[in-house]
Protein backbone atom coordinates (compact mmCIF):
# COMPACT_ATOMS: atom_id res chain seq x y z
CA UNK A 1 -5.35 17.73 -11.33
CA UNK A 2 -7.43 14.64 -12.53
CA UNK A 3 -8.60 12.19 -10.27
CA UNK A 4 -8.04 8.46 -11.47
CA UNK A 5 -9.48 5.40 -10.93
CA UNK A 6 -7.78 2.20 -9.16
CA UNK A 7 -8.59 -0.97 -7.75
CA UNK A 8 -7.20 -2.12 -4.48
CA UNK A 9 -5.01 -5.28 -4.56
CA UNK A 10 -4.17 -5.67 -0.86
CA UNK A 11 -4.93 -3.34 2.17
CA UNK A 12 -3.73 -4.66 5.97
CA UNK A 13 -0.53 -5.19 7.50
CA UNK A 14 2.47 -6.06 6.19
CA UNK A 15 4.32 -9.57 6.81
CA UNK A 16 7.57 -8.07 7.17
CA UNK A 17 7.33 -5.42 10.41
CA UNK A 18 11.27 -5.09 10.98
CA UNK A 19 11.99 -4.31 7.31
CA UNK A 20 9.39 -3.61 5.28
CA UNK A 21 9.02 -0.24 3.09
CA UNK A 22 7.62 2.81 4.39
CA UNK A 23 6.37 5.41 2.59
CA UNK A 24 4.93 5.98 -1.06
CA UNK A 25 6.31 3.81 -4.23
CA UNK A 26 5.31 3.52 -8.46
CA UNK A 27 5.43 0.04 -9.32
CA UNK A 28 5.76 -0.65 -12.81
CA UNK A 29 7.71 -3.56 -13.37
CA UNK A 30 6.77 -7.41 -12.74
CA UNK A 31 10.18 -7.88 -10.86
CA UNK A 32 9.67 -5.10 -8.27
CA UNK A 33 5.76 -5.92 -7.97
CA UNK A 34 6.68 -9.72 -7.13
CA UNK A 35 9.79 -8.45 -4.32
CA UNK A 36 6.97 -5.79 -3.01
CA UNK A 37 4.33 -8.11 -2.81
CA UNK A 38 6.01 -11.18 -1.06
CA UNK A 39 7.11 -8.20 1.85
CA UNK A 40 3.48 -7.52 2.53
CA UNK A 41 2.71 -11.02 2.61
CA UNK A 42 5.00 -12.84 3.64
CA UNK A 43 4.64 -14.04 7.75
CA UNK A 44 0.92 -14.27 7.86
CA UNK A 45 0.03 -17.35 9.39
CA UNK A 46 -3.60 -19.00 9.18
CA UNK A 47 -5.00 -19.25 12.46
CA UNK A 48 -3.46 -22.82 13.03
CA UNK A 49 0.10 -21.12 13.05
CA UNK A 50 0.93 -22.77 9.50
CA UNK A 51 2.34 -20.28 7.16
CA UNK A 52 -0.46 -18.36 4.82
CA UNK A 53 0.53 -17.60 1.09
CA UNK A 54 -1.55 -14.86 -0.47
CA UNK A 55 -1.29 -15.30 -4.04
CA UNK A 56 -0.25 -12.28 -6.71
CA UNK A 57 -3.37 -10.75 -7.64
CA UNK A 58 -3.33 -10.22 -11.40
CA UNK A 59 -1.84 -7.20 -12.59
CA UNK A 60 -1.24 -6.36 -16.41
CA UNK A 61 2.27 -4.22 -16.44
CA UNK A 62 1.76 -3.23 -19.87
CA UNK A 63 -1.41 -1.37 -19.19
CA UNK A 64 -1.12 -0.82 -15.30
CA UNK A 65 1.24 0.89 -12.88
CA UNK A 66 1.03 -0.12 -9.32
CA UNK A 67 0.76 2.52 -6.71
CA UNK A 68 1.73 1.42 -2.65
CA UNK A 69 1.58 3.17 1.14
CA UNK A 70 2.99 1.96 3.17
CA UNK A 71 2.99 3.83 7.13
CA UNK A 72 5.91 1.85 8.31
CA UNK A 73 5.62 0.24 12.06
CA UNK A 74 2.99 0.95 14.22
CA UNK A 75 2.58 0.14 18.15
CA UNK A 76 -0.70 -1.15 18.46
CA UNK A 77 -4.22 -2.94 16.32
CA UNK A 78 -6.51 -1.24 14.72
CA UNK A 79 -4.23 1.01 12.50
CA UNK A 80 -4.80 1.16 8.84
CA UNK A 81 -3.85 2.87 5.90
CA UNK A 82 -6.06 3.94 3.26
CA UNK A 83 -5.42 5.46 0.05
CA UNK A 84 -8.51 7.96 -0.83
CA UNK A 85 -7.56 9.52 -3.97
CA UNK A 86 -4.70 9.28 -6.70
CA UNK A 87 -4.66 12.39 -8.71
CA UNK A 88 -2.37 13.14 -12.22
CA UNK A 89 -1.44 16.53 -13.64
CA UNK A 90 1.68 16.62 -16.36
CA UNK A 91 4.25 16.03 -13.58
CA UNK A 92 3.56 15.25 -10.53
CA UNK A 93 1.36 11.74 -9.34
CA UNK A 94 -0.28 12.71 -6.03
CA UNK A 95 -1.69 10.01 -3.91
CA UNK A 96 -3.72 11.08 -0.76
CA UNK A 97 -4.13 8.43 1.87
CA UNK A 98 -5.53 8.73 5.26
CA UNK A 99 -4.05 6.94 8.50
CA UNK A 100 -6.36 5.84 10.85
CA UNK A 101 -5.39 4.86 14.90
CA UNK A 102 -7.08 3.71 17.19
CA UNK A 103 -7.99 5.40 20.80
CA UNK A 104 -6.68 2.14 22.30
CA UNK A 105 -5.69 -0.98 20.98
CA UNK A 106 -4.20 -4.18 21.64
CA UNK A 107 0.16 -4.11 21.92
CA UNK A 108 0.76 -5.55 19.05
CA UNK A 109 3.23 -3.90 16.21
CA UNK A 110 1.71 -3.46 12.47
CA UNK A 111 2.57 -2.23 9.68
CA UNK A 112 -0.29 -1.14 7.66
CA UNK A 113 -0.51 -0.69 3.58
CA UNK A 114 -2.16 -0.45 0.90
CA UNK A 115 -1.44 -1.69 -2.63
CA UNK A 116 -3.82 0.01 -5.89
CA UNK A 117 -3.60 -0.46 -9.66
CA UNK A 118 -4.16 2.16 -11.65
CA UNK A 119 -3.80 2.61 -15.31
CA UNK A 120 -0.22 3.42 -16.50
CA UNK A 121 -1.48 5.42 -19.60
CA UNK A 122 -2.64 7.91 -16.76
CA UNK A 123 0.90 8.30 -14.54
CA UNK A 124 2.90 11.29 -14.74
CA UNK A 125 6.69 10.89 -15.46
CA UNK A 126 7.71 13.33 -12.28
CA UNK A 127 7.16 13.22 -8.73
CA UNK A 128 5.14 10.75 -6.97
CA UNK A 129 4.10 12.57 -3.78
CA UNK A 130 1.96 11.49 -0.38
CA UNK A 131 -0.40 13.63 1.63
CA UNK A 132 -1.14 11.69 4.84
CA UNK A 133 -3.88 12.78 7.03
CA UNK A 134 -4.08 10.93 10.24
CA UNK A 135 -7.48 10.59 12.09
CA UNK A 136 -7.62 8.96 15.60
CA UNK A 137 -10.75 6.91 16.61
């Protein structure tokens, strides 16, 4: 397998808690980018309560696939989601992300992800597949 490069175009918690997706997705179309993107940010709030909008980072569709993780709800602060490597062979996209929790925490629910570009030259036309690790600190 070949490891490929990506650039990270949001990585935190996702504005949508109740329903927002959970697990691993190939974005490759402006349409589905746009619907993913205004789930992760939509319901952040600046710190005067007043509704925060994150604009779309720039993405080129024709040359770029987007890859997210997304861990679903979690019970407490401090979890994260990282992806660490995305790796390509003829079939099969592989993305290998790493869940971090905390050994505490504030009650609060989250619901951590991570959002990468990656060329779409590079993306297999098979399975896109997720190896979590989770590491508590």
């Amino acid at each position: 397998m070949s490891a490929l490069q990506f650039r990270t175009l949001f990585r935190g918690s996702s504005g949508q808690i109740d329903d927002g997706p959970q697990g691993v997705f190939l974005i490759r179309d402006a349409a589905t980018f746009t619907a993913y993107w205004r789930i992760l940010t939509s319901g952040h709030c600046t710190a005067a309560g007043e509704p925060l909008l994150i604009p779309e980072p720039a993405v080129d569709l024709s040359t770029e696939a987007v890859v997210l993780v997304a861990i679903g709800r979690r019970p407490t602060t401090g979890c994260a989601v990282g992806i660490d490597r995305v790796l390509v062979d003829t079939d099969t996209l592989l993305v290998e992300a790493t869940e971090t929790a905390p050994d505490g925490g504030f009650d609060m629910e989250v619901a951590p992800a991570h959002l990468v570009a990656i060329r779409s030259q590079d993306v297999a036309t098979g399975a896109v597949v997720l190896r979590l690790s989770v590491v508590t600190q």
